[in-house]
C-alpha atoms as a PDB file:
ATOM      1  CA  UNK A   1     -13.791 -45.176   4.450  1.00  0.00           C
ATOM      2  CA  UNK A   2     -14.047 -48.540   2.947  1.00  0.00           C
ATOM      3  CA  UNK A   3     -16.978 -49.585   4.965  1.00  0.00           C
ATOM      4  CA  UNK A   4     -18.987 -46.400   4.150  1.00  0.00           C
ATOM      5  CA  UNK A   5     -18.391 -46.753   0.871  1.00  0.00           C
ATOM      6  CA  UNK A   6     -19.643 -50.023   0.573  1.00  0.00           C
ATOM      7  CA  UNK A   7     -23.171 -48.814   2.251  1.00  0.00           C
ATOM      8  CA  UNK A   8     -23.403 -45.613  -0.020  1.00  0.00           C
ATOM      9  CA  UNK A   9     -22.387 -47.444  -2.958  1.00  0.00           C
ATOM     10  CA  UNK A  10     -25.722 -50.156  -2.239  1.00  0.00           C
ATOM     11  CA  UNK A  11     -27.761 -47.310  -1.571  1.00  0.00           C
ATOM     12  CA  UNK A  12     -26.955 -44.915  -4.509  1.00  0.00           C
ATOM     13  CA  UNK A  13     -28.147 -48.236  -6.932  1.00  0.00           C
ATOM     14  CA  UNK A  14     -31.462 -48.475  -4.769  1.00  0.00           C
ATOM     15  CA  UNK A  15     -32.204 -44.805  -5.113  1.00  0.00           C
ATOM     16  CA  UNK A  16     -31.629 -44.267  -8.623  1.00  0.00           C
ATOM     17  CA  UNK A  17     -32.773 -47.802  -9.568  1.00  0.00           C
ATOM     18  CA  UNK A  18     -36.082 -48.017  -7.077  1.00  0.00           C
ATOM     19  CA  UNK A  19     -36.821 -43.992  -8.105  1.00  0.00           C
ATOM     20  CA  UNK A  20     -36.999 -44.595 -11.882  1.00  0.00           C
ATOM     21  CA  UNK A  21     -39.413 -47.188 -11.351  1.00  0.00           C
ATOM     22  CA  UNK A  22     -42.934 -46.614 -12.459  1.00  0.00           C
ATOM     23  CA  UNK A  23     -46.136 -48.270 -10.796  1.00  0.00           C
ATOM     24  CA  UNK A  24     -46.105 -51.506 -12.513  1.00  0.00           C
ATOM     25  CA  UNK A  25     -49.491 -52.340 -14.910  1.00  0.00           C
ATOM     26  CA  UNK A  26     -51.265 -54.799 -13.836  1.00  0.00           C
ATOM     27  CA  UNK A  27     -50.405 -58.417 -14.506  1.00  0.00           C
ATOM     28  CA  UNK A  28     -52.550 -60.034 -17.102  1.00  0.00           C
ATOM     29  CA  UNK A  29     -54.148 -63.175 -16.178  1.00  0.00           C
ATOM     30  CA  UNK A  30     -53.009 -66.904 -16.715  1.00  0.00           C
ATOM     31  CA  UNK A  31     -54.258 -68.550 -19.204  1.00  0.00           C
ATOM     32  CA  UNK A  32     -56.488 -71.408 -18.644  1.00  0.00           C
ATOM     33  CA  UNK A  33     -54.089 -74.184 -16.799  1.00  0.00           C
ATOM     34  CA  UNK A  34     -51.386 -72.601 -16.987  1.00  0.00           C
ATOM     35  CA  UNK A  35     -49.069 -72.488 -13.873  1.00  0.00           C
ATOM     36  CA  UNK A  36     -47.571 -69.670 -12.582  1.00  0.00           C
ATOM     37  CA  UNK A  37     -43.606 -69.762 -11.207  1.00  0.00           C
ATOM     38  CA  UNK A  38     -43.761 -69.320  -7.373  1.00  0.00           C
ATOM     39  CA  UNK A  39     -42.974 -65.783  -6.112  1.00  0.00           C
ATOM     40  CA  UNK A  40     -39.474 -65.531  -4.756  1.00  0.00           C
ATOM     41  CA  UNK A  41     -39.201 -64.503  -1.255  1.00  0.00           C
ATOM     42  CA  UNK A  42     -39.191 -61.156  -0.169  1.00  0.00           C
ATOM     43  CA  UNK A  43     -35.769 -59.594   0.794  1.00  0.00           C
ATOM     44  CA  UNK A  44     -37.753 -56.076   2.240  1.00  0.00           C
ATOM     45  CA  UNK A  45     -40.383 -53.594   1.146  1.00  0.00           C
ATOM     46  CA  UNK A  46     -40.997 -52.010  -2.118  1.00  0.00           C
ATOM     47  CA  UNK A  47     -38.851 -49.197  -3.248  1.00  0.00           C
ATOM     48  CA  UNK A  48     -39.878 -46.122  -3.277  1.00  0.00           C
ATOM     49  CA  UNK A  49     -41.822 -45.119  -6.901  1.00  0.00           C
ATOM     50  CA  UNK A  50     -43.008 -41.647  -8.430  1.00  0.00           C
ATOM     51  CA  UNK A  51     -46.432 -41.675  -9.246  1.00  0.00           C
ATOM     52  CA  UNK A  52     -46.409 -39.428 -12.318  1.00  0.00           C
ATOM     53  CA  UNK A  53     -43.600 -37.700 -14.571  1.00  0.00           C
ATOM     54  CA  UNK A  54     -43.438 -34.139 -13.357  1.00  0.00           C
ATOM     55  CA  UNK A  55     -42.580 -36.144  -9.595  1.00  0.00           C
ATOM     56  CA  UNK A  56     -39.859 -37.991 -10.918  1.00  0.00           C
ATOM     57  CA  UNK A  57     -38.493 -35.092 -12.886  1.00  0.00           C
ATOM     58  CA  UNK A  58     -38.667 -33.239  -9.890  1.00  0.00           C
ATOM     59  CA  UNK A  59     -36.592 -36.152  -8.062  1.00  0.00           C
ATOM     60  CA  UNK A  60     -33.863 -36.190 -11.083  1.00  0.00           C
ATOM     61  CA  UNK A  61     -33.845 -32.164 -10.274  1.00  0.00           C
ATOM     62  CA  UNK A  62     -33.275 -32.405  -6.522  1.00  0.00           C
ATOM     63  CA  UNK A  63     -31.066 -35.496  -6.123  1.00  0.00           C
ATOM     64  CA  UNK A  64     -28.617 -33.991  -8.236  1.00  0.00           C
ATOM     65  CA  UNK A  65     -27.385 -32.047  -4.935  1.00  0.00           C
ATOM     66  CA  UNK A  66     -26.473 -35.101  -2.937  1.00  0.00           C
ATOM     67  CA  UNK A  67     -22.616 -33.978  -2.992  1.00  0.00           C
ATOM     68  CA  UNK A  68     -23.403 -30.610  -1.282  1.00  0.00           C
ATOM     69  CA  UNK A  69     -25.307 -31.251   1.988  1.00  0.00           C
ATOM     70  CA  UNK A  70     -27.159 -28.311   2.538  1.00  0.00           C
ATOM     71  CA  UNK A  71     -28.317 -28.334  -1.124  1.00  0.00           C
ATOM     72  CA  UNK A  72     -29.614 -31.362  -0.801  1.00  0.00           C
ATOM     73  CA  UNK A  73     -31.471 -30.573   2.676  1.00  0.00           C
ATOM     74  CA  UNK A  74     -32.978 -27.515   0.827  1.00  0.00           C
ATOM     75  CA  UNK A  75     -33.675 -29.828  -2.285  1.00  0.00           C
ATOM     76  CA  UNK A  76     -35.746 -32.428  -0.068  1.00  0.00           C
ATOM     77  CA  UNK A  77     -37.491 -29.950   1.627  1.00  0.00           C
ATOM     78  CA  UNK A  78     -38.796 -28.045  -1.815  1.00  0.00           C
ATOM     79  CA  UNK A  79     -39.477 -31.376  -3.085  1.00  0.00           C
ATOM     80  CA  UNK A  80     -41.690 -32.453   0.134  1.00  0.00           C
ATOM     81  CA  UNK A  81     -43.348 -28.956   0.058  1.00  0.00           C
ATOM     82  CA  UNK A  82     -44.603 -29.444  -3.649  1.00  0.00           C
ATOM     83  CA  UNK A  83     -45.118 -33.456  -3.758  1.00  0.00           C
ATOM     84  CA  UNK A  84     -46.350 -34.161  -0.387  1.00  0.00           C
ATOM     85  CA  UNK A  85     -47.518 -37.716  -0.797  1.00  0.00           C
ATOM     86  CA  UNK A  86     -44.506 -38.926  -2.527  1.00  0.00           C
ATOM     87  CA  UNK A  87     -42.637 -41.814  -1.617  1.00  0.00           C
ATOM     88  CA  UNK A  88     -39.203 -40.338  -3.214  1.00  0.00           C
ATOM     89  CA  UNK A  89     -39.278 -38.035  -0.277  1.00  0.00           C
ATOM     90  CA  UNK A  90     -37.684 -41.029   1.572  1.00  0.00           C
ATOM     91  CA  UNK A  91     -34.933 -41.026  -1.151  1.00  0.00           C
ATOM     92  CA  UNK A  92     -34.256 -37.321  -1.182  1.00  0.00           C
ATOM     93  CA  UNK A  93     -34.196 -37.091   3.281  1.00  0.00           C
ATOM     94  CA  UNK A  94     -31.510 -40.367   2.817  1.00  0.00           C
ATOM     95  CA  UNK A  95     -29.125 -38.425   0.427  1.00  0.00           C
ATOM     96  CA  UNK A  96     -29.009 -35.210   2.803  1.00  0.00           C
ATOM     97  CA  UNK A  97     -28.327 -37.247   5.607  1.00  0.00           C
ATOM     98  CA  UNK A  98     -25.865 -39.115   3.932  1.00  0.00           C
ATOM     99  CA  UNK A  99     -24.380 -35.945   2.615  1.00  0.00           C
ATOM    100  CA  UNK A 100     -24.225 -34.847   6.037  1.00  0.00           C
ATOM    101  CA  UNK A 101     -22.389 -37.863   7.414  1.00  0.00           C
ATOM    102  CA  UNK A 102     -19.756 -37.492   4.188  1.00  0.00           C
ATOM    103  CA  UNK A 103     -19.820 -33.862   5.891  1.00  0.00           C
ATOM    104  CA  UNK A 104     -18.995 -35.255   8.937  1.00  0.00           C
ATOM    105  CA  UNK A 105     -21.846 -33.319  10.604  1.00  0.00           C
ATOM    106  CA  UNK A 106     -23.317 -35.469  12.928  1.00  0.00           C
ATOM    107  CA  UNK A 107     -26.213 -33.599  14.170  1.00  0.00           C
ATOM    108  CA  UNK A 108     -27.185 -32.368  11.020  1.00  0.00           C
ATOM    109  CA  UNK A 109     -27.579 -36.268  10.201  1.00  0.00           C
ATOM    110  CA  UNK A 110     -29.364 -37.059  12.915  1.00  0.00           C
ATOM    111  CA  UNK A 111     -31.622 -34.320  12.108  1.00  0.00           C
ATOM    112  CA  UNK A 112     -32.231 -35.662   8.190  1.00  0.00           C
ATOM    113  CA  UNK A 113     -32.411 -39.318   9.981  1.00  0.00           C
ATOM    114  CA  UNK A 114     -35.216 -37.012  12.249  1.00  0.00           C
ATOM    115  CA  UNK A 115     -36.853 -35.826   9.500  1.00  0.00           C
ATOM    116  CA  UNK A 116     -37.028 -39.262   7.375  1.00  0.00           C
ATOM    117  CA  UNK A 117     -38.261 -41.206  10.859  1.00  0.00           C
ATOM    118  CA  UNK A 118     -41.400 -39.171  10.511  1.00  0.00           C
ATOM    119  CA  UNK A 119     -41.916 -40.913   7.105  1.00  0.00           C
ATOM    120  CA  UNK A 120     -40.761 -44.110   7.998  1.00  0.00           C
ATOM    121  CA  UNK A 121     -40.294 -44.798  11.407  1.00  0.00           C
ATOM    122  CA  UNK A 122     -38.851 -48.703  10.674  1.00  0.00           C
ATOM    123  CA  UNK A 123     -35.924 -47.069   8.219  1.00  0.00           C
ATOM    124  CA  UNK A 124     -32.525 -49.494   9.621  1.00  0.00           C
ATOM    125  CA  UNK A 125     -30.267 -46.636   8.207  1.00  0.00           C
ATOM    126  CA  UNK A 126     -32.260 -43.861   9.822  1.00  0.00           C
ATOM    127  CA  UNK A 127     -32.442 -45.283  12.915  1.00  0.00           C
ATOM    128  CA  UNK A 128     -29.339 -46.327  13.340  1.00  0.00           C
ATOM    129  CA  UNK A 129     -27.649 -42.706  12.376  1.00  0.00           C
ATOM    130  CA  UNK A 130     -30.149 -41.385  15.120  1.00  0.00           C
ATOM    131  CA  UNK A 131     -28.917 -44.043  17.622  1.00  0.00           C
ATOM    132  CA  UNK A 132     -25.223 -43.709  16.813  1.00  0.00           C
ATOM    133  CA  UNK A 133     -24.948 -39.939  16.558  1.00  0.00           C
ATOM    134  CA  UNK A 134     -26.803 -39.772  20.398  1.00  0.00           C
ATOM    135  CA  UNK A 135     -24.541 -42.633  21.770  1.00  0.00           C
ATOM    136  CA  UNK A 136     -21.778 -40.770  20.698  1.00  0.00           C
ATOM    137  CA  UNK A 137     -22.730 -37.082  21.950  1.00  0.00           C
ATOM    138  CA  UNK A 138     -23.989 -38.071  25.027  1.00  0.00           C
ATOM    139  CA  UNK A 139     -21.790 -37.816  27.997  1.00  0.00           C
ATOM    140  CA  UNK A 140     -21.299 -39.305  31.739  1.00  0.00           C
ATOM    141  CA  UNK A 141     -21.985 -35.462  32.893  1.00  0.00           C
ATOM    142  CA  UNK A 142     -25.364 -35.211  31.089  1.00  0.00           C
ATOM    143  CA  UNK A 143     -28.543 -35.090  33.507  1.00  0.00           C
ATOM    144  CA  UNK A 144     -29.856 -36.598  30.825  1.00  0.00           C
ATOM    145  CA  UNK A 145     -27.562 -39.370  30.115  1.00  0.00           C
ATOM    146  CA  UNK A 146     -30.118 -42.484  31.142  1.00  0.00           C
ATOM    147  CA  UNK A 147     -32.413 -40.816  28.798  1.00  0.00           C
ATOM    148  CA  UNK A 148     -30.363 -40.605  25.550  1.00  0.00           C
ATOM    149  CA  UNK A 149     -28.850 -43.754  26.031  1.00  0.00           C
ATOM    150  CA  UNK A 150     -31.868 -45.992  26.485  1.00  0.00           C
ATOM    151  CA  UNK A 151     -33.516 -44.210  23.631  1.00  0.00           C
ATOM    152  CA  UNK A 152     -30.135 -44.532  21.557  1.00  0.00           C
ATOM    153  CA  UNK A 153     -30.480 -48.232  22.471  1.00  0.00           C
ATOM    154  CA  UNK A 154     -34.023 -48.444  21.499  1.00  0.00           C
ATOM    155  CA  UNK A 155     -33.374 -47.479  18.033  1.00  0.00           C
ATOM    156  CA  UNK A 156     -30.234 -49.216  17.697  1.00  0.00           C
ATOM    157  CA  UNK A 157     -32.272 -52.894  18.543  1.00  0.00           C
ATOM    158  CA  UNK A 158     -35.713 -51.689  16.113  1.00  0.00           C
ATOM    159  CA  UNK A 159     -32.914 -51.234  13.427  1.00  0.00           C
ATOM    160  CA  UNK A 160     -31.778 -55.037  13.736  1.00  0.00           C
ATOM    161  CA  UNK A 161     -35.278 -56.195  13.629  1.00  0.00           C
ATOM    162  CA  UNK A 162     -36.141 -54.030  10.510  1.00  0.00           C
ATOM    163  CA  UNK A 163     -33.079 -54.576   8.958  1.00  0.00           C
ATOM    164  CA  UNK A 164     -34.299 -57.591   6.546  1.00  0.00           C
ATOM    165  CA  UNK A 165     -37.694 -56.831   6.196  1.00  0.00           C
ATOM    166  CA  UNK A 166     -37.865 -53.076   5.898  1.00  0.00           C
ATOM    167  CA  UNK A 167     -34.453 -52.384   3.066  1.00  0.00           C
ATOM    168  CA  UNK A 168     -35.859 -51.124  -0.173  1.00  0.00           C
ATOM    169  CA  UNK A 169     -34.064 -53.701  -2.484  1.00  0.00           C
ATOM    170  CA  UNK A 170     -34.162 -53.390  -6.280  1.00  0.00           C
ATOM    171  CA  UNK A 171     -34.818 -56.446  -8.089  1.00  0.00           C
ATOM    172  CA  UNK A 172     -31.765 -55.840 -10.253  1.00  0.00           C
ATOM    173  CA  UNK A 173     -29.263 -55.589  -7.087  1.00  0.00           C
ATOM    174  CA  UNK A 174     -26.802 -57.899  -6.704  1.00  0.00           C
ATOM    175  CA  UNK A 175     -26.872 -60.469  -3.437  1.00  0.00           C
ATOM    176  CA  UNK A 176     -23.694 -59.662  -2.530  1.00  0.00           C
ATOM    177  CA  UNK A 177     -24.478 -55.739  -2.464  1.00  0.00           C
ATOM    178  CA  UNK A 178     -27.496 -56.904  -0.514  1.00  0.00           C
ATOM    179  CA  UNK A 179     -25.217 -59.342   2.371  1.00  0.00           C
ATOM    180  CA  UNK A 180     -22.536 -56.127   2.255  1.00  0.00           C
ATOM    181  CA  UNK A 181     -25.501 -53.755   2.924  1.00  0.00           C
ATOM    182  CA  UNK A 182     -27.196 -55.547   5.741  1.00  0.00           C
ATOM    183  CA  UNK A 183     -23.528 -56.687   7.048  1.00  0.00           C
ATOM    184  CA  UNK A 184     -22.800 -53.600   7.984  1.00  0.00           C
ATOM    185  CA  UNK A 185     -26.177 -52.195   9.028  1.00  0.00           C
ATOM    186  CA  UNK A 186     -25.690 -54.376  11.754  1.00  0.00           C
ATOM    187  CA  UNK A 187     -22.385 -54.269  12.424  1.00  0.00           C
ATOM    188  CA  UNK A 188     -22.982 -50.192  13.222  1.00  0.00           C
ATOM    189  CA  UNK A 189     -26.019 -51.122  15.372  1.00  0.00           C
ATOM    190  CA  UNK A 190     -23.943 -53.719  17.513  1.00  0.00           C
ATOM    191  CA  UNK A 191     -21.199 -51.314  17.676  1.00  0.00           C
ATOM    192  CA  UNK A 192     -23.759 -48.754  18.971  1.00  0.00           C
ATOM    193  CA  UNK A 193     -25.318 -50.906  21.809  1.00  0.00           C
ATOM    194  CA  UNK A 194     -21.585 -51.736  23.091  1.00  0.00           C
ATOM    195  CA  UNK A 195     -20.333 -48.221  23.332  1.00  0.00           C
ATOM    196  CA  UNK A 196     -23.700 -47.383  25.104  1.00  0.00           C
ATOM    197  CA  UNK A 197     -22.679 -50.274  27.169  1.00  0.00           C
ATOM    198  CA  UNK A 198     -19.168 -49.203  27.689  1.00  0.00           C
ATOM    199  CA  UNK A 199     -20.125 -46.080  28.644  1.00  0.00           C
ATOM    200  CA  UNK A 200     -22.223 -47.423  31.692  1.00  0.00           C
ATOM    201  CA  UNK A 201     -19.425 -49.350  32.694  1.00  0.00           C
ATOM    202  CA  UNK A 202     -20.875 -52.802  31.964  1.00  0.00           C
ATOM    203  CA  UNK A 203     -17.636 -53.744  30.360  1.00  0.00           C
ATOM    204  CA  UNK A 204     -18.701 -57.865  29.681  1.00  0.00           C
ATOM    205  CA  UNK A 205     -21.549 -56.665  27.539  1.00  0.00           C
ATOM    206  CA  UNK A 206     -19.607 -53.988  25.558  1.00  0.00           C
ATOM    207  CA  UNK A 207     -17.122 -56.879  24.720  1.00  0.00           C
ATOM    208  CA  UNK A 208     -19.904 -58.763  23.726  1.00  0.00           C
ATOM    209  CA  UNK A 209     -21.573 -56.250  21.288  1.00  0.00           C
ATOM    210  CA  UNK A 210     -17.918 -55.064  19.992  1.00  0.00           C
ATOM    211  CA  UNK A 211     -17.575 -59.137  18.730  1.00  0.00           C
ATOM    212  CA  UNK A 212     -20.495 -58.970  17.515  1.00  0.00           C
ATOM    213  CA  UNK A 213     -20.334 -55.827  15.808  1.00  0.00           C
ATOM    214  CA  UNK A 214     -17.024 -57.713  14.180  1.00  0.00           C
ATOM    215  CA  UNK A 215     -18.433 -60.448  13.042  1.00  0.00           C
ATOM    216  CA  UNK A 216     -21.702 -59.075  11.302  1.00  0.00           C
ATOM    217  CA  UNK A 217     -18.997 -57.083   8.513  1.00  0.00           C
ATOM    218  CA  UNK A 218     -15.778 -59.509   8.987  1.00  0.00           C
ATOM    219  CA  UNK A 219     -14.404 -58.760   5.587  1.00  0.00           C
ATOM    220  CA  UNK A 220     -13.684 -55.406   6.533  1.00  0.00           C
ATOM    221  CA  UNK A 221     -13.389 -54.559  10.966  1.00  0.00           C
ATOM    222  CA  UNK A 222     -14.211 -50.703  11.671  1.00  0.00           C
ATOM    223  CA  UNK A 223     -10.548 -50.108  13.702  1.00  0.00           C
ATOM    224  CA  UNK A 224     -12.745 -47.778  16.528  1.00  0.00           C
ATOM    225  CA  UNK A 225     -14.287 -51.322  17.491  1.00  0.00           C
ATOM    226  CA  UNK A 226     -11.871 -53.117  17.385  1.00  0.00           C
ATOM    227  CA  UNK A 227     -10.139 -50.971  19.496  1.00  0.00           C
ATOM    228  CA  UNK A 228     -12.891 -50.310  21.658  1.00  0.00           C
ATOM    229  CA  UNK A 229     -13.180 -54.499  22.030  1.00  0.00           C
ATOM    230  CA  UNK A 230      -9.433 -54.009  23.301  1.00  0.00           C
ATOM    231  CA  UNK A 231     -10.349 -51.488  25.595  1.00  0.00           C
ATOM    232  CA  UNK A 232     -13.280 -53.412  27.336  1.00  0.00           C
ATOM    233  CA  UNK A 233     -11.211 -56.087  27.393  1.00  0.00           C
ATOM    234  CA  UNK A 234      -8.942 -54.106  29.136  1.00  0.00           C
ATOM    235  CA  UNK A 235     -11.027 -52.609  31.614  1.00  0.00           C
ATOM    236  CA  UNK A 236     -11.729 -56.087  32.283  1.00  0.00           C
ATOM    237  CA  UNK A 237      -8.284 -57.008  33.197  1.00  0.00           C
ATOM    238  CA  UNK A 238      -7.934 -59.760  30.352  1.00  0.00           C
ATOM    239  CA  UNK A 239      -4.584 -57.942  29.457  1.00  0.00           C
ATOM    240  CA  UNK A 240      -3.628 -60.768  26.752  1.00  0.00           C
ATOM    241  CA  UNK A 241      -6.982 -60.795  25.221  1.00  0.00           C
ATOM    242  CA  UNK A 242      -6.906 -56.972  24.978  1.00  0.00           C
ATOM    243  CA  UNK A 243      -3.250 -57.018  23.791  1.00  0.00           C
ATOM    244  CA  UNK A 244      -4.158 -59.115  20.845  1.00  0.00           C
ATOM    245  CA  UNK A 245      -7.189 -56.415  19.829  1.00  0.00           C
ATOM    246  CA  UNK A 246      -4.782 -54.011  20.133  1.00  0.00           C
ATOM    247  CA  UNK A 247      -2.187 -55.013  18.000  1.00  0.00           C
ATOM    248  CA  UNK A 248      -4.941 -55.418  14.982  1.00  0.00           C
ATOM    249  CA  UNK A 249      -6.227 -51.907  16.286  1.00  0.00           C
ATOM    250  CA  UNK A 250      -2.562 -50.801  15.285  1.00  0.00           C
ATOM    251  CA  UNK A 251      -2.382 -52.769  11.986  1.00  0.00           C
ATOM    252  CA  UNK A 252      -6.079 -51.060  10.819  1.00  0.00           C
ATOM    253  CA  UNK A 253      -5.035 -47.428  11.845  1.00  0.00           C
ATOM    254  CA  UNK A 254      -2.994 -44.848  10.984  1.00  0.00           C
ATOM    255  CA  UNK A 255      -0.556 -42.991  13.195  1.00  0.00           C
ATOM    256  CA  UNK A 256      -1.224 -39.706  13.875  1.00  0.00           C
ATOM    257  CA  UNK A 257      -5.098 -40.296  13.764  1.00  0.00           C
ATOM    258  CA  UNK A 258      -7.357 -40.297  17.315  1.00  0.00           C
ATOM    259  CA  UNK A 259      -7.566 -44.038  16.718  1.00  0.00           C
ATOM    260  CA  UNK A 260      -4.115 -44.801  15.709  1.00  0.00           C
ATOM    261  CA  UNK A 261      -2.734 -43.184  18.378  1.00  0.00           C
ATOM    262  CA  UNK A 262      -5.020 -43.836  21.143  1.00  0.00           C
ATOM    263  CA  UNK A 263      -4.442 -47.653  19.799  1.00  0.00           C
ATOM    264  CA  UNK A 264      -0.453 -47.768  19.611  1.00  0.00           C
ATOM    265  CA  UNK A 265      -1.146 -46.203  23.342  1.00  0.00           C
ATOM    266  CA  UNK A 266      -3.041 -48.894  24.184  1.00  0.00           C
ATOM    267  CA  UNK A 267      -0.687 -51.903  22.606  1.00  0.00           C
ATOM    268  CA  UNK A 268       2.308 -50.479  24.702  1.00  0.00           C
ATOM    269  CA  UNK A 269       0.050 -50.467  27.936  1.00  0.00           C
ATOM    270  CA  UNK A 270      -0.614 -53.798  27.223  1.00  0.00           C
ATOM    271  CA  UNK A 271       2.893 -55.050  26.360  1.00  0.00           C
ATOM    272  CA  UNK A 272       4.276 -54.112  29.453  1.00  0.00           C
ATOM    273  CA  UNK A 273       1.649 -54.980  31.904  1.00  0.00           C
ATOM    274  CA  UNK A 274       1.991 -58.919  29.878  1.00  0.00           C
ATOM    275  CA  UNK A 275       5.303 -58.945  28.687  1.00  0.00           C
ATOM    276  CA  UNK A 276       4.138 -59.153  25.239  1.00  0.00           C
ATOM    277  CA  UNK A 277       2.357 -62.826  26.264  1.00  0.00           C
ATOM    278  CA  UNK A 278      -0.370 -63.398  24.002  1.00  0.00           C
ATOM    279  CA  UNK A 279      -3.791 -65.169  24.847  1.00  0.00           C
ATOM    280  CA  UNK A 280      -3.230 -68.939  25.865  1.00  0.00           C
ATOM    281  CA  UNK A 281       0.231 -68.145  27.055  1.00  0.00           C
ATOM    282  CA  UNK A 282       1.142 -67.532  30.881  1.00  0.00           C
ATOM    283  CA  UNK A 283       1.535 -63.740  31.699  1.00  0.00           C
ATOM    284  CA  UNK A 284       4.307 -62.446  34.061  1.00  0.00           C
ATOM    285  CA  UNK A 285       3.226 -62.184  37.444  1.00  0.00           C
ATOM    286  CA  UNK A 286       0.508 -59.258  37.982  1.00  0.00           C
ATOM    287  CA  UNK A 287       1.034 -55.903  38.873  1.00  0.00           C
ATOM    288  CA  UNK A 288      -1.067 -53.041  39.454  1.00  0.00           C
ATOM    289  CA  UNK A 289      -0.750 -50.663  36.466  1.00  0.00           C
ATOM    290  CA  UNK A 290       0.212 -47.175  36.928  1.00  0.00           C
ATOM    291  CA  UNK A 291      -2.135 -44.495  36.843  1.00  0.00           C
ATOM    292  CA  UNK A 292      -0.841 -42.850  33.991  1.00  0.00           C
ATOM    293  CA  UNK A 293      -1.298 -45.976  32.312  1.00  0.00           C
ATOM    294  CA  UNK A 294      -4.600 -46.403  32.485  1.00  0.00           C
ATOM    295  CA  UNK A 295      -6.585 -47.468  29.732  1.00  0.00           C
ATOM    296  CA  UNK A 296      -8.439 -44.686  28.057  1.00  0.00           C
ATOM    297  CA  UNK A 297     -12.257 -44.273  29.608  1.00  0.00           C
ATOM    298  CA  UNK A 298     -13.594 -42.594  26.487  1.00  0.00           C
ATOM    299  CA  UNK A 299     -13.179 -44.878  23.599  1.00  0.00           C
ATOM    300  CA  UNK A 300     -12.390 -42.570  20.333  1.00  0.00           C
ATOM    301  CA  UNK A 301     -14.958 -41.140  18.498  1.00  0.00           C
ATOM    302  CA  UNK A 302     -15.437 -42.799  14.412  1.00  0.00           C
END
């Protein structure tokens, strides 16, 4: 809950900051000889700006719904209908779908994430909702599986190239909002490609996009991927590796949750198949682990 209040705190400032701001008058010349202070570099685009007041009245009107998704989704489609041109309607399409994902209703995010895609197709957050809600509906029984998967992946990798150049960032936002932001934009998208990855069975390169996933948002871990990383690790048979990911799975989760339980699982597995040895340390001899004992195949869900 932590990390997804860290990303709707960042983009609640840029909406309400970026939204209130009107097309800027043009800059006056420099006087004669004068030397003007060199630009600072760009951090992404512009934000979004109303043109005129009735449009950003109209904004104030509809954003107001953000805490009731279907509100909102009504909101930002009356708003499109009467403003068609504006650039708030990128605003408006973010709030449902991040009203939906506080809703936990994952397709009706990916369906907002659709729906703001069609305005701008480079959007990190959209694409990565529309990458992670696929990865995680799509199953090993779907005809369809290669499909959704690749396409999940596609979107997942555009949103880590877009992801510093295509952020609306206010001027007035602080950098460390801005690092936490993009931290954890990329620490989804990584976490995305290795459960696509996991799911194929290519258990190296889930482990690989799990660590990564870690280390883009270190300050706080998401528990699913770090128990995920335990997992692959596990599939992998590097049973001290995976014992040591499990055991911080257990100290991020709750028991009684999917994750906390399916973790604890997982760390008792482990102790007994090592003896409780820990990576560097020599494991007991090997044995073949019971069936029953298996690690799980489908990672939980977030």
């Amino acid at each position: 809950m932590k990390r997804a209040a860290v990303i709707l705190g960042m983009l609640t400032v840029a909406a309400l900051v970026a939204a209130q701001q009107q097309p800027a008058p043009t800059q006056q010349k420099q006087p004669a000889g004068a030397t003007a202070a060199a630009p600072a570099p760009p951090q992404g685009k512009r934000p979004p700006q109303a043109k005129t007041q009735p449009e950003f009245d109209a904004y104030n009107a509809a954003v107001a719904n953000q805490k009731d998704a279907v509100a909102m989704e009504k909101a930002a489609d009356d708003f499109a209908a009467k403003f068609p041109d504006s650039e708030l309607r990128v605003l408006l399409y973010k709030a449902a779908m991040r009203a939906y994902q506080n809703a936990n209703n994952g397709d009706k995010m990916a369906e907002m994430a659709q729906k703001l895609l069609k305005l701008d197709p480079d959007d990190p957050e959209a694409l990565i909702a529309s990458a992670e809600v696929m990865a995680e509906h799509t199953r090993s029984t779907d005809l369809d599986k290669d499909q959704r998967f690749d396409q999940a992946a596609k979107y997942a990798q555009r949103s880590l190239e877009t992801v510093d150049t295509d952020v609306p960032i206010p001027t007035n936002a602080a950098q460390s909002q801005i690092d936490a932001y993009k931290g954890l934009l990329r620490s989804t998208a990584y976490s995305v490609l290795g459960t696509i990855q996991y799911d194929q069975e290519k258990y190296a390169d889930a482990e690989a996009y799990f660590r990564k996933s870690i280390d883009a948002y270190p300050a706080q871990p998401d528990p699913v991927v770090v128990l995920r990383l335990a997992l692959a690790l596990d599939k992998q048979t590097k049973y001290p590796d995976a014992l040591k990911e499990a055991n911080r799975a257990v100290e991020l989760t709750q028991d009684g949750t999917s994750a906390g339980t399916t973790a604890r699982h997982e760390r008792d597995r482990l102790v007994q198949l090592t003896g409780g040895a820990s990576p560097g340390s020599t494991p007991p001899p090997a044995s073949k682990p019971q069936a029953d004992a298996a690690p799980n195949a489908t990672p939980p869900a977030h």
